[in-house]
N, C-alpha and C. Protein backbone atom coordinates (compact mmCIF):
# COMPACT_ATOMS: atom_id res chain seq x y z
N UNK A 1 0.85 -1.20 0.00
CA UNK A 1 0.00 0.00 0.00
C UNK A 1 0.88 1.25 0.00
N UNK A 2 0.66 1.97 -0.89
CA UNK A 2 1.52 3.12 -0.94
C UNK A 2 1.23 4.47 0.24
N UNK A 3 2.39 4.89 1.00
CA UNK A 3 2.11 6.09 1.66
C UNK A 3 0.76 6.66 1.60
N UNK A 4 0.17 7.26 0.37
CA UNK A 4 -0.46 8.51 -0.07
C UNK A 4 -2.07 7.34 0.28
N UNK A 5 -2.11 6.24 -0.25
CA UNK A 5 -3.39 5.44 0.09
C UNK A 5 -3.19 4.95 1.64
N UNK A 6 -2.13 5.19 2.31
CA UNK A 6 -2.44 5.29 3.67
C UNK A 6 -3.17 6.09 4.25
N UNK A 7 -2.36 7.52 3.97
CA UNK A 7 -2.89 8.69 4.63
C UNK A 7 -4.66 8.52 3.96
N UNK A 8 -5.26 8.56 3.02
CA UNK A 8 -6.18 8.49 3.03
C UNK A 8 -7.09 7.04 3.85
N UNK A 9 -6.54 6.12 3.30
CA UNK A 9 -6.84 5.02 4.71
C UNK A 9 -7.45 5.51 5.56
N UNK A 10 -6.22 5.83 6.78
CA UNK A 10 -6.27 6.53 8.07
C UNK A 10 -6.85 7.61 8.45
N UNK A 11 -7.33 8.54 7.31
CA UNK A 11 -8.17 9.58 7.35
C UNK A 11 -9.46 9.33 7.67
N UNK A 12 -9.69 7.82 6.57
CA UNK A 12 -11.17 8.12 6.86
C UNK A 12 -12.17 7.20 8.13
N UNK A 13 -10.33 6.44 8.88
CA UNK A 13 -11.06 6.38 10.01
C UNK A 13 -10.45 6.91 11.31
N UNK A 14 -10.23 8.11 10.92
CA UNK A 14 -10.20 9.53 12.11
C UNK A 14 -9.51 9.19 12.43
N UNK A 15 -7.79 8.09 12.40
CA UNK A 15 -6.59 8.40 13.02
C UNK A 15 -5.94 9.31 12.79
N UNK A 16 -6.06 10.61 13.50
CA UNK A 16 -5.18 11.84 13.23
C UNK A 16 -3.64 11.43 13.59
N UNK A 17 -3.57 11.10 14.77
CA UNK A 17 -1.61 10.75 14.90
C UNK A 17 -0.98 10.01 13.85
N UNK A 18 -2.05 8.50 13.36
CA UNK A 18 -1.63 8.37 12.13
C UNK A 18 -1.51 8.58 10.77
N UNK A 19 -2.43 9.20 10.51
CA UNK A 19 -2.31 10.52 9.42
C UNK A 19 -1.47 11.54 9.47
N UNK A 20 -0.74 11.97 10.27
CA UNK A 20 0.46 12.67 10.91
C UNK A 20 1.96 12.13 10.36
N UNK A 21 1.61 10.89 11.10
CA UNK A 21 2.89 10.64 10.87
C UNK A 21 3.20 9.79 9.59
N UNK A 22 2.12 9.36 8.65
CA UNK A 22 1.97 8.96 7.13
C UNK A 22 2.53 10.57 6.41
N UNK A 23 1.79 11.38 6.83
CA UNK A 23 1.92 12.55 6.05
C UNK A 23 3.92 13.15 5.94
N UNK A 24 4.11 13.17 6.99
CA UNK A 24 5.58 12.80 7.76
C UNK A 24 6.37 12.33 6.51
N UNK A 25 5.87 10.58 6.87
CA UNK A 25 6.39 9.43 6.26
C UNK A 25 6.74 10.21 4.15
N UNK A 26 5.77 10.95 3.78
CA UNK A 26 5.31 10.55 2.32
C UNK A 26 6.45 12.18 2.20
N UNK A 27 6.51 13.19 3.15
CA UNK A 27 7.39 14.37 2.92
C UNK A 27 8.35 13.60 2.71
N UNK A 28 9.13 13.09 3.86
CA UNK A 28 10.32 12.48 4.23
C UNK A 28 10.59 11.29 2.45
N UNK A 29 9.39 10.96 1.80
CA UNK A 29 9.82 10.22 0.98
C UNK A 29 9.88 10.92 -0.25
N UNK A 30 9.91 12.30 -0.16
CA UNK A 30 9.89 13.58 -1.20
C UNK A 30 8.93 13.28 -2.08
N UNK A 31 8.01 13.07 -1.33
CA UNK A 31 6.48 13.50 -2.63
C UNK A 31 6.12 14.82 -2.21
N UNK A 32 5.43 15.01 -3.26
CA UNK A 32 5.31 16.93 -3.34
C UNK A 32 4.06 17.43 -2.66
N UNK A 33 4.18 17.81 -1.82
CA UNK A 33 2.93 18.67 -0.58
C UNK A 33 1.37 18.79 -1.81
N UNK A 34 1.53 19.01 -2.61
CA UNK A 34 0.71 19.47 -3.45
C UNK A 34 0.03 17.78 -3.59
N UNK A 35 0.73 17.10 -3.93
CA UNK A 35 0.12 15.68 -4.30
C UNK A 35 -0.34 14.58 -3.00
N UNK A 36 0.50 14.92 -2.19
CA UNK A 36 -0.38 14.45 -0.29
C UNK A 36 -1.75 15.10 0.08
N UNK A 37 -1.71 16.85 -0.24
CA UNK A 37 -2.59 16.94 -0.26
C UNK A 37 -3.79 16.53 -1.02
N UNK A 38 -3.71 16.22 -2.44
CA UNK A 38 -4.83 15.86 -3.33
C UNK A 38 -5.05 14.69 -3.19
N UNK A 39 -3.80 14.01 -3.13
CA UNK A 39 -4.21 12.04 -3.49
C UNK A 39 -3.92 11.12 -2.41
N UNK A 40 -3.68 12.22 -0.82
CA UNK A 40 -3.88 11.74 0.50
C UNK A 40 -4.90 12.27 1.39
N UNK A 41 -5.06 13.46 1.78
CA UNK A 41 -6.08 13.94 2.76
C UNK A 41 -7.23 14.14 1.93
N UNK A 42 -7.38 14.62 0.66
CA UNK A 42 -8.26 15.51 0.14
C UNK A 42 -9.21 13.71 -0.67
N UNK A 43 -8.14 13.00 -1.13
CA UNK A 43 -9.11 11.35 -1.87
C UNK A 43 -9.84 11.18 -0.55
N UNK A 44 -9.15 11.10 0.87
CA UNK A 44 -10.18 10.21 2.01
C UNK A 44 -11.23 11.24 2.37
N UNK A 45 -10.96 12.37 2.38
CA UNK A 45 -11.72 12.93 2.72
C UNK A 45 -13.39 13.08 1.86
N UNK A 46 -13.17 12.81 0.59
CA UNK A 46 -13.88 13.14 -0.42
C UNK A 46 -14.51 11.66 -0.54
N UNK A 47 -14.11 10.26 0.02
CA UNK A 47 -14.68 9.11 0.66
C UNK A 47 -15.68 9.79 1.48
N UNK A 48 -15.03 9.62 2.46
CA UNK A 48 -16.03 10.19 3.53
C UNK A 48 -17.41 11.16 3.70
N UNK A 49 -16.98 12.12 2.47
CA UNK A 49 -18.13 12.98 1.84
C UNK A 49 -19.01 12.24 0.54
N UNK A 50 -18.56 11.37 0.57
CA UNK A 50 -19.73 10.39 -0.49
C UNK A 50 -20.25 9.38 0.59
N UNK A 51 -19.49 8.86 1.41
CA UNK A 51 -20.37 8.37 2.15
C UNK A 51 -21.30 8.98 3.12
N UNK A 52 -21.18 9.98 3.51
CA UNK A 52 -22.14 10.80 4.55
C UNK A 52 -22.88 10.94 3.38
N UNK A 53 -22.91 11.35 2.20
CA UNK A 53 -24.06 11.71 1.37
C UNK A 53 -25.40 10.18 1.04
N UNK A 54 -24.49 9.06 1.42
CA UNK A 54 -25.36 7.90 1.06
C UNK A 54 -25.69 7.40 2.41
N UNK A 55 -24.99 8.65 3.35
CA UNK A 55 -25.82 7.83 4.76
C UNK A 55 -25.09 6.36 5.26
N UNK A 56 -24.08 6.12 4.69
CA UNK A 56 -23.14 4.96 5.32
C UNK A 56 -22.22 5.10 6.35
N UNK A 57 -21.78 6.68 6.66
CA UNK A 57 -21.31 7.09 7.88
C UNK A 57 -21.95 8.55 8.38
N UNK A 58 -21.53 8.68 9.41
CA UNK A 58 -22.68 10.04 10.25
C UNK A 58 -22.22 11.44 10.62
N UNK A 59 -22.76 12.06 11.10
CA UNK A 59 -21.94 13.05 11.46
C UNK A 59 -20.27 13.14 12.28
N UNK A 60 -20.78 12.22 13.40
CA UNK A 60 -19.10 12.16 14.35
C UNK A 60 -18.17 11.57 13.44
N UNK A 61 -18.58 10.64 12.47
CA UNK A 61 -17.50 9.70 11.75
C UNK A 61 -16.85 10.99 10.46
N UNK A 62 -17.81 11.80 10.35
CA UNK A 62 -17.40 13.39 9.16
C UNK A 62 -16.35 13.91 10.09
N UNK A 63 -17.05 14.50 11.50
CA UNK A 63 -16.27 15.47 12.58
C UNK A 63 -14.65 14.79 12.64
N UNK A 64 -14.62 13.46 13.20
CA UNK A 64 -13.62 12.70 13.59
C UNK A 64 -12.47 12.73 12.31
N UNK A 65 -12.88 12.75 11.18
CA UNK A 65 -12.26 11.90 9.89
C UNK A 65 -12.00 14.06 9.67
N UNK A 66 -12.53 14.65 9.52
CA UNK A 66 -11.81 16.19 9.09
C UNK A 66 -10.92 16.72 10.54
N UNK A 67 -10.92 16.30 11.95
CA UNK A 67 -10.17 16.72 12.71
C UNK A 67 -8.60 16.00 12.55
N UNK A 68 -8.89 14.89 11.70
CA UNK A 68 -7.30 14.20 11.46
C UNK A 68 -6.86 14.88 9.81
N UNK A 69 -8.00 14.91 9.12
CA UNK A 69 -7.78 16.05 7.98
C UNK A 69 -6.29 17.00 8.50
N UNK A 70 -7.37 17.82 9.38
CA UNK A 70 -6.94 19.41 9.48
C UNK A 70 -5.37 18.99 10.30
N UNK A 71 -5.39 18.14 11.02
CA UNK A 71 -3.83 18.09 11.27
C UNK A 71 -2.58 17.35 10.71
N UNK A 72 -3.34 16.69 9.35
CA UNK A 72 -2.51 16.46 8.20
C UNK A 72 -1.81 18.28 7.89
N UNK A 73 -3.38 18.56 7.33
CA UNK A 73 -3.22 20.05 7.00
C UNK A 73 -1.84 21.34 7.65
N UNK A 74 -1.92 21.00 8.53
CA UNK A 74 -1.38 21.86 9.51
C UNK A 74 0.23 21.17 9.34
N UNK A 75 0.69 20.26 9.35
CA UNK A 75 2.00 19.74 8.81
C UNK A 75 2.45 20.12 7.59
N UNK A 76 1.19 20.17 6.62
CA UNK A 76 1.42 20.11 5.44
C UNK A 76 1.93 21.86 4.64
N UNK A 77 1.46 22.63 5.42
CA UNK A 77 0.64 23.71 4.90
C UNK A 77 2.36 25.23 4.57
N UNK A 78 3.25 25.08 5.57
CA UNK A 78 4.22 25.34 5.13
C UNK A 78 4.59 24.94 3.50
N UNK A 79 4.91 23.65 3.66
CA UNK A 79 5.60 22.88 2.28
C UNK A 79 4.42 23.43 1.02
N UNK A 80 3.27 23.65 1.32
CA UNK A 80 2.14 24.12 0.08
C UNK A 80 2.87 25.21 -0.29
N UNK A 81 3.19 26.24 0.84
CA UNK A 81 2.91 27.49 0.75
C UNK A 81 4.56 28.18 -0.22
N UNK A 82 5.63 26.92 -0.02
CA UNK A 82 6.82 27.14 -0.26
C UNK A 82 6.64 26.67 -1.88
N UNK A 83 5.88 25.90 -1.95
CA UNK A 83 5.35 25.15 -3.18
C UNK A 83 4.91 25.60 -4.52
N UNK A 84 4.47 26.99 -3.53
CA UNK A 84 3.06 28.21 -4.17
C UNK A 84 1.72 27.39 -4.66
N UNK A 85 1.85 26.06 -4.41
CA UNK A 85 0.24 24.98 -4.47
C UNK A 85 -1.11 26.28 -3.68
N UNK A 86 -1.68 26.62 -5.20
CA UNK A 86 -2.99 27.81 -4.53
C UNK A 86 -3.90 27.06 -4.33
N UNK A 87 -4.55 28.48 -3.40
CA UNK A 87 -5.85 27.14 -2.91
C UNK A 87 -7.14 27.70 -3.97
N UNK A 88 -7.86 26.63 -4.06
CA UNK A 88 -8.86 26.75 -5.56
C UNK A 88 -10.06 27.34 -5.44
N UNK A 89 -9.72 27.91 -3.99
CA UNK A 89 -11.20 29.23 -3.98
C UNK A 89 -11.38 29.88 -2.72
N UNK A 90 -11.82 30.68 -2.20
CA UNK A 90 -11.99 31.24 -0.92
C UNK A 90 -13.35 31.43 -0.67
N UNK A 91 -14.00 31.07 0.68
CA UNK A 91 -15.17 30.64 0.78
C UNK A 91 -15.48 31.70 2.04
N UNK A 92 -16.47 32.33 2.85
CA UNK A 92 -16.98 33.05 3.85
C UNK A 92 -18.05 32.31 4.25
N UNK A 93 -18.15 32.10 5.23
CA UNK A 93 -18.71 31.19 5.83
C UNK A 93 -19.25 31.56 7.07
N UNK A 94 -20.58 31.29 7.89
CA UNK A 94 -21.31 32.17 9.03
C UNK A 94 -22.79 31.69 8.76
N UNK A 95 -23.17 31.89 10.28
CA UNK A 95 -24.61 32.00 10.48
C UNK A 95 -24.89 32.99 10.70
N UNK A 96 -25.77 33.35 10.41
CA UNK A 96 -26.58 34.60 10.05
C UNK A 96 -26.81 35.20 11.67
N UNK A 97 -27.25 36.30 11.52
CA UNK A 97 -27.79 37.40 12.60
C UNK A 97 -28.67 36.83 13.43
N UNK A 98 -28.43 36.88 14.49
CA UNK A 98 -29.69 36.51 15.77
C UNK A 98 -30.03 34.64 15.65
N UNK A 99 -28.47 33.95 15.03
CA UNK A 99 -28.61 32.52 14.77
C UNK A 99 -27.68 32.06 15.63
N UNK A 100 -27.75 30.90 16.59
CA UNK A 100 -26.48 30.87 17.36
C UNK A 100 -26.35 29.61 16.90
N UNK A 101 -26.87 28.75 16.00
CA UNK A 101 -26.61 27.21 15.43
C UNK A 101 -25.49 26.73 14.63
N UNK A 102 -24.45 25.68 14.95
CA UNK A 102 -23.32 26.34 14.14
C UNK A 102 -22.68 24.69 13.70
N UNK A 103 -23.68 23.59 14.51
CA UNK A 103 -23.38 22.22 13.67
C UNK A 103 -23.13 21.61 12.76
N UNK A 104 -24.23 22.33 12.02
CA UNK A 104 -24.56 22.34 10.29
C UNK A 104 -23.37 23.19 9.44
N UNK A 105 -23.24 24.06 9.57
CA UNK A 105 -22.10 25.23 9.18
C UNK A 105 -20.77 24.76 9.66
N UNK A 106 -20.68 23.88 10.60
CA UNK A 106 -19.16 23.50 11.09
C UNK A 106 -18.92 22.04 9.92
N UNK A 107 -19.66 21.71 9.40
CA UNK A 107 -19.65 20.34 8.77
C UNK A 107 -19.54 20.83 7.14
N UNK A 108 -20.15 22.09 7.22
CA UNK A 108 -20.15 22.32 5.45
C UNK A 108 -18.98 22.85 5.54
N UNK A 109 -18.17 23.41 6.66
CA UNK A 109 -16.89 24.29 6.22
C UNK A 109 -15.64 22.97 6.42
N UNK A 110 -15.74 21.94 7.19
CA UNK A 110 -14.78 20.65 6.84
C UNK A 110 -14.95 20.67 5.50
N UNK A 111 -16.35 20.26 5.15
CA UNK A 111 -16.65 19.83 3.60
C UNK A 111 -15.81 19.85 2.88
N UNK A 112 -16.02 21.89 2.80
CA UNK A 112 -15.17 22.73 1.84
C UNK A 112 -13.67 22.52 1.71
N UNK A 113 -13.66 22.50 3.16
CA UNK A 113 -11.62 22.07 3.21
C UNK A 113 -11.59 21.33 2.92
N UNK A 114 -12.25 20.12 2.79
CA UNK A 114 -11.93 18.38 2.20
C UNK A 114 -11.65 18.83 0.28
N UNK A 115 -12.16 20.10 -0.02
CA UNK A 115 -12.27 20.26 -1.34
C UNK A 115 -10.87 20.75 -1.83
N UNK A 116 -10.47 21.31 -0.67
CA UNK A 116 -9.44 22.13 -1.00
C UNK A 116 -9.40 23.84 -1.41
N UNK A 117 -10.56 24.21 -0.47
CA UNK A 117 -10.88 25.42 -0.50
C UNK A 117 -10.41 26.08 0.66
N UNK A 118 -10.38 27.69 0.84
CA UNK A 118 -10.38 28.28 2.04
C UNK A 118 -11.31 28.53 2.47
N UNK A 119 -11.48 28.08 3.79
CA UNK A 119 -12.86 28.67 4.45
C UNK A 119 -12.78 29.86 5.82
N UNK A 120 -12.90 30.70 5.49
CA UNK A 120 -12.64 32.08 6.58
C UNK A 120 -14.46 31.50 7.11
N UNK A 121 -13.99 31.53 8.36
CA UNK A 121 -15.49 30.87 9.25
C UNK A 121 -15.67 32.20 10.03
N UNK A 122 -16.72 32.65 10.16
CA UNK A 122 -16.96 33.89 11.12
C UNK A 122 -17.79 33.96 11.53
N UNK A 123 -18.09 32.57 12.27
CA UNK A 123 -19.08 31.62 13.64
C UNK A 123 -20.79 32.55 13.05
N UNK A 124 -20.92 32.36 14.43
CA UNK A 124 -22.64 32.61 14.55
C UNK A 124 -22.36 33.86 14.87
N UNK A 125 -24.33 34.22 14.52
CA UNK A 125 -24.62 35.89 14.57
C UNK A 125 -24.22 36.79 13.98
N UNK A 126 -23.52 36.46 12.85
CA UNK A 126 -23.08 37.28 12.00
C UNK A 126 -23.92 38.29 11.25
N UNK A 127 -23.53 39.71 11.82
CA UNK A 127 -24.16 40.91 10.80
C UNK A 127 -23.94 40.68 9.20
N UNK A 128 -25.03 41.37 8.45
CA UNK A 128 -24.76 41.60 7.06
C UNK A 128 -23.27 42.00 6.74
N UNK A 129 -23.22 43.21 7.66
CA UNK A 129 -21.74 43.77 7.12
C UNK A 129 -20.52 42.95 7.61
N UNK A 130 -19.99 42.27 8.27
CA UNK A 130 -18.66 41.40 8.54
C UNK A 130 -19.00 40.31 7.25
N UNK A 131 -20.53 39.99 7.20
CA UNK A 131 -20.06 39.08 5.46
C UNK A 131 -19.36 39.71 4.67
N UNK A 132 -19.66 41.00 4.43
CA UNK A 132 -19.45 41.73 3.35
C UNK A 132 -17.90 42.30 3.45
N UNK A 133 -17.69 42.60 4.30
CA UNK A 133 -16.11 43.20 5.22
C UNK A 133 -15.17 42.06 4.59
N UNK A 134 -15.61 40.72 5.48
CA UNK A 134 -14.75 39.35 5.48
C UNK A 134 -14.50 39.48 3.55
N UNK A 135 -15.72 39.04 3.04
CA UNK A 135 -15.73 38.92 1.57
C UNK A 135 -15.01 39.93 0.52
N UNK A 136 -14.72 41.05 1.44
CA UNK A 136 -13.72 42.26 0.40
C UNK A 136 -11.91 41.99 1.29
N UNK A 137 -12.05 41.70 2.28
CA UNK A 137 -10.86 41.77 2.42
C UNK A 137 -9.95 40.24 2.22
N UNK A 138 -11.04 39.14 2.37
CA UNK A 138 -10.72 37.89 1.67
C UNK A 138 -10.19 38.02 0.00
N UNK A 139 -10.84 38.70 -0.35
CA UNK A 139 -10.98 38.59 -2.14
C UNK A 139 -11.76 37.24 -2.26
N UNK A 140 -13.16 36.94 -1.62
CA UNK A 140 -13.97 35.53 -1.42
C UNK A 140 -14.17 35.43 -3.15
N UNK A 141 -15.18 34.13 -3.16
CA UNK A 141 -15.50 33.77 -4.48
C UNK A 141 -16.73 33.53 -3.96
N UNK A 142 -16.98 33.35 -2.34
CA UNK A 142 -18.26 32.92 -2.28
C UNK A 142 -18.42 33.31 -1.06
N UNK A 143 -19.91 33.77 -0.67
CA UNK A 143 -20.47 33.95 0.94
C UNK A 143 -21.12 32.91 0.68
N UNK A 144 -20.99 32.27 1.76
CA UNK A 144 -22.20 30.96 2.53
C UNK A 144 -22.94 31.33 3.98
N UNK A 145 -24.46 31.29 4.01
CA UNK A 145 -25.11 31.83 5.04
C UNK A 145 -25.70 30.93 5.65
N UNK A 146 -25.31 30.35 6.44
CA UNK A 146 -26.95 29.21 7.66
C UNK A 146 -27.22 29.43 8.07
N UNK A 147 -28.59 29.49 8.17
CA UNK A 147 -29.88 29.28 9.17
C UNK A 147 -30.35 28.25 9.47
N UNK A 148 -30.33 28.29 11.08
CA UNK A 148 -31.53 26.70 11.07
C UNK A 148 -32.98 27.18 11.96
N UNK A 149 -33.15 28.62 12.17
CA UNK A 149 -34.41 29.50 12.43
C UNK A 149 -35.57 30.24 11.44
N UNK A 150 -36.62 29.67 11.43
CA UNK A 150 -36.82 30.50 10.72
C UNK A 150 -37.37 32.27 10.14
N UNK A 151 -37.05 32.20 11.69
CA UNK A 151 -37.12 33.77 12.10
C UNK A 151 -35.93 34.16 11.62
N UNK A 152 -34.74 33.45 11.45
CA UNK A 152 -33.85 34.49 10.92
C UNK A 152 -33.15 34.45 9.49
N UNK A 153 -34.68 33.94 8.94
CA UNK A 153 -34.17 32.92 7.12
C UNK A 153 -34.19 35.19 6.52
N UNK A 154 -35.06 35.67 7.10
CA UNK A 154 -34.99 36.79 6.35
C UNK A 154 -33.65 37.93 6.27
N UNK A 155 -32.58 37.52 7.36
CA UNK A 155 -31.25 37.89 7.61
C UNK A 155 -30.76 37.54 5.84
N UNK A 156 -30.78 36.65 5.05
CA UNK A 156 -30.02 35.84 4.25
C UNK A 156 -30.46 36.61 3.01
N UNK A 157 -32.02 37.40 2.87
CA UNK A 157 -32.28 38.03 1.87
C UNK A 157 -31.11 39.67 2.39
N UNK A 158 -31.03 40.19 3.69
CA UNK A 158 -30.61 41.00 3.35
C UNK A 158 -28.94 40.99 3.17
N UNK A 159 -28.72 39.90 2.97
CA UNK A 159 -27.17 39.89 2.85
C UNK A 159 -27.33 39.78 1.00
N UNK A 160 -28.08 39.23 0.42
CA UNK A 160 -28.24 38.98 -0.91
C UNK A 160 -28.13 40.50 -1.15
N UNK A 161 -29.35 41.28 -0.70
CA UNK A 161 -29.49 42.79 -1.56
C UNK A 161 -28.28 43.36 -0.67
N UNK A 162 -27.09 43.33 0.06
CA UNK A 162 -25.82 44.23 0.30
C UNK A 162 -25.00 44.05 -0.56
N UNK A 163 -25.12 42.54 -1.12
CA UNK A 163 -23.82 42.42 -1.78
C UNK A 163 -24.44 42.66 -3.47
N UNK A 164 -25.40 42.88 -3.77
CA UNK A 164 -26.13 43.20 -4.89
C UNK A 164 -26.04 44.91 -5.02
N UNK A 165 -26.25 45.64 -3.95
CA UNK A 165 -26.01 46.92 -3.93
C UNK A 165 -24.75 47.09 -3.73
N UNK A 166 -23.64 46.44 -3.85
CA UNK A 166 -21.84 46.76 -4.04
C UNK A 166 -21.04 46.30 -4.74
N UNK A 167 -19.81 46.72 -4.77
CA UNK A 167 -19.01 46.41 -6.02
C UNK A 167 -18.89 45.06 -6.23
N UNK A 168 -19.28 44.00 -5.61
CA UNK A 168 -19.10 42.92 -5.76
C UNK A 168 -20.17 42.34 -6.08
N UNK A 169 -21.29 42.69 -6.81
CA UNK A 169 -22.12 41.93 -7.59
C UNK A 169 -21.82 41.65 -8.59
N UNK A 170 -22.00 40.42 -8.83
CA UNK A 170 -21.27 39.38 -10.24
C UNK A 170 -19.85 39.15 -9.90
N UNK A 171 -19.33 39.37 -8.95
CA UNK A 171 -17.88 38.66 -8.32
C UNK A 171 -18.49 37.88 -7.49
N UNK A 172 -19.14 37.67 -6.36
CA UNK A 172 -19.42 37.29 -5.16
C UNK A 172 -20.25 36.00 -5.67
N UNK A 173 -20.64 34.76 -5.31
CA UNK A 173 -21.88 34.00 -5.53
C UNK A 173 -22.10 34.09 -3.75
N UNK A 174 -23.68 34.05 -3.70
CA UNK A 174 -23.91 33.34 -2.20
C UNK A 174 -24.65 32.16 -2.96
N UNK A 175 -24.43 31.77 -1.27
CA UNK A 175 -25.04 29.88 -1.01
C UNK A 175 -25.63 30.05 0.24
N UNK A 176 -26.81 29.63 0.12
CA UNK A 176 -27.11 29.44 1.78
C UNK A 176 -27.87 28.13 1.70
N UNK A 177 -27.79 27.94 3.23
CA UNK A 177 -28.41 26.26 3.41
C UNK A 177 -29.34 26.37 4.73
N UNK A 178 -29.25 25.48 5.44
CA UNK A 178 -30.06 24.98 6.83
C UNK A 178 -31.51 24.69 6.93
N UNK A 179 -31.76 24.14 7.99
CA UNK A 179 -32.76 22.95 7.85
C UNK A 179 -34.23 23.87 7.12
N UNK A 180 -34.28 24.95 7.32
CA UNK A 180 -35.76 25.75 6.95
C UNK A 180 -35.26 26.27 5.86
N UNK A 181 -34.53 26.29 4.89
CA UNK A 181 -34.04 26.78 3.56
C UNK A 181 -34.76 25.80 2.78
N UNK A 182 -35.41 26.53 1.45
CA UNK A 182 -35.58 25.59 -0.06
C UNK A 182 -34.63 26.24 -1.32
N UNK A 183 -35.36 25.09 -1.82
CA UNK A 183 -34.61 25.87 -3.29
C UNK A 183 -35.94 27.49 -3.59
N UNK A 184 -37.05 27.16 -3.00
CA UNK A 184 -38.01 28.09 -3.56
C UNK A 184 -37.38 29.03 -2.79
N UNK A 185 -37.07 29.69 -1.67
CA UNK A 185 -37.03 30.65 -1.02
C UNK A 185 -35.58 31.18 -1.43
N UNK A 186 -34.66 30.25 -1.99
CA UNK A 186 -33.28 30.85 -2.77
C UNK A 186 -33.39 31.56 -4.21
N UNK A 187 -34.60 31.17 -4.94
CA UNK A 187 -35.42 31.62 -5.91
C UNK A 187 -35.53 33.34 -5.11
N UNK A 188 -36.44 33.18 -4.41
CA UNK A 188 -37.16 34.22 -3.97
C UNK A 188 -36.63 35.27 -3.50
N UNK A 189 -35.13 35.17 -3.01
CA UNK A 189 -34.59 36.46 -2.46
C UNK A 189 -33.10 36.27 -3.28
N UNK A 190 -33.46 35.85 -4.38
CA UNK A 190 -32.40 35.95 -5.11
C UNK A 190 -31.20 35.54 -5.17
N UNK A 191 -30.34 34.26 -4.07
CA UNK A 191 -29.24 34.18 -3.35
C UNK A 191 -28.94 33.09 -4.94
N UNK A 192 -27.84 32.59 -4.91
CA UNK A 192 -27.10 31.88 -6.24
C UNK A 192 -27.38 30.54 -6.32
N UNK A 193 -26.96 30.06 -5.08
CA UNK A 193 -27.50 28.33 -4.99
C UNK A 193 -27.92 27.96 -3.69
N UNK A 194 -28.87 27.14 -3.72
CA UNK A 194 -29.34 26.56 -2.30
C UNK A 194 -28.38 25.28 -2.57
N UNK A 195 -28.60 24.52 -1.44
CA UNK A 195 -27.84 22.68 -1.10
C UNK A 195 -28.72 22.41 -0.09
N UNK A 196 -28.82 21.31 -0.13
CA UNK A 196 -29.64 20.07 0.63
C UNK A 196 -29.00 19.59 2.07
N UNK A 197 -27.47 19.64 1.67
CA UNK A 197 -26.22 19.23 2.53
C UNK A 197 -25.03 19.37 2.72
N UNK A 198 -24.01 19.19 3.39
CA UNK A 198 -22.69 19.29 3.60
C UNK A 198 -21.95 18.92 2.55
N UNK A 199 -22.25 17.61 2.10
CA UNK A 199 -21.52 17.20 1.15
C UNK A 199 -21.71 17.42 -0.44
N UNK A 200 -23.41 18.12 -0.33
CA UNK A 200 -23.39 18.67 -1.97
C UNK A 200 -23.16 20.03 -2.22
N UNK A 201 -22.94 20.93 -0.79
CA UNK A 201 -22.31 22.71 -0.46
C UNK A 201 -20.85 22.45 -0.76
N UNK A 202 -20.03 21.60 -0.56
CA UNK A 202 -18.61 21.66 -0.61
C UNK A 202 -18.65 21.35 -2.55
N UNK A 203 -19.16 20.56 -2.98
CA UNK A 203 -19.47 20.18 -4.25
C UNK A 203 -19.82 21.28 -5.65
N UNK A 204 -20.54 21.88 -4.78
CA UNK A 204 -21.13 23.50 -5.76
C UNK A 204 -20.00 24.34 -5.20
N UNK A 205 -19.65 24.59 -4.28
CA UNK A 205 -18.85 25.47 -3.94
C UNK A 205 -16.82 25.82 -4.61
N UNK A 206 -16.79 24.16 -4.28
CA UNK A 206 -15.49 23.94 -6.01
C UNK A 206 -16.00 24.13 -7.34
N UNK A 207 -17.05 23.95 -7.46
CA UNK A 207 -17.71 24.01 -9.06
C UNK A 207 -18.08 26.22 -9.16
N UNK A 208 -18.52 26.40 -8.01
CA UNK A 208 -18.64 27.61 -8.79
C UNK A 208 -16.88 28.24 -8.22
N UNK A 209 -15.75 27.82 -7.66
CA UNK A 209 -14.68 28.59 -7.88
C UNK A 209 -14.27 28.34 -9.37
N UNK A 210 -14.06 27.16 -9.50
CA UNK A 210 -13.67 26.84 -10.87
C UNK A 210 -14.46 27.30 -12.15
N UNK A 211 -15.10 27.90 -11.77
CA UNK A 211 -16.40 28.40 -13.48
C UNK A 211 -15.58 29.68 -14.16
């Protein structure tokens, strides 16, 4: 079994120390940061996000399997950076105003990193304007908004008309999700794409960096 199908191995059953020290193992055997990341953390991870999508593993087995991710990541992330390996999109990420729910939103922003995206997370309760702040000083490609209230699904239209009334309309896509979101009500206040889930938000979210 080669290094790189270890680290994914071991990823996708949440041994972080051993995903560590595979990741270690595959530097030390001069493979290129760029290719551990794609065809070690980022293949298991992207397991793991097809299987949560078919319901063959659950949330803790997602949580567990991206906390050994992220400390591949964190070994890795020097050698990227020396590498110049870019990352393939920048994402803003938050629950909305007067939302303190952050389960759902903590699982779509692994997602995203399993994609190989950046995700600037800027937790719960987030005002219109820190989306908009985060998203100009990021240079984002995308705001993502959750709600799982539906008292505060109307927060998500007014982040649509801020970033529609500024220079970043037609740069920016939003996405919003959570359990009281449809596709009709993403229709309705105009936002770019709704998702169903974690694993089909990380999915649209590489697809619209790459467009």
């Amino acid at each position: 079994m080669s290094t790189l199908s270890e680290i994914s191995s071991w990823l996708q059953q949440g041994r972080a120390p051993k995903v560590k020290a595979c990741v270690q193992q595959a530097l030390d055997e001069g493979i290129p940061a760029g290719e551990i990341l794609e065809n070690g953390l980022l293949d298991g991870m992207n397991i793991i996000g097809q299987k949560f999508k078919n319901n063959e593993v659950f949330v803790p087995e997602v949580l567990i399997a991206a906390r050994a991710m992220t400390k591949g990541i964190e070994l890795l992330r020097p050698f990227l950076v020396a590498d110049g390996v870019e990352e393939k999109g920048t994402v803003i990420i938050g629950t909305v105003k007067g939302d303190l729910h952050d389960i759902g939103k903590n699982l779509v922003r692994m997602m995203m990193e399993g994609k190989g995206l950046k995700v600037v997370d800027l937790g719960v309760d987030v005002p219109v304007e820190k989306f908009l702040e985060a998203a100009r000083e990021h240079e984002a490609h995308i705001i993502a908004c959750s709600a799982l209230l539906t008292t505060t699904m109307g927060e998500m239209r007014d982040v649509v008309e801020a970033v529609h009334a500024s220079e970043m309309k037609d740069k920016v896509m939003i996405m919003i999700g959570g359990a009281p979101i449809t596709q009709a009500f993403c229709d309705q206040i105009g936002a770019d794409r709704y998702t169903p889930d974690a694993a089909t938000a990380a999915d649209v979210a590489l697809e619209l960096c790459q467009a």
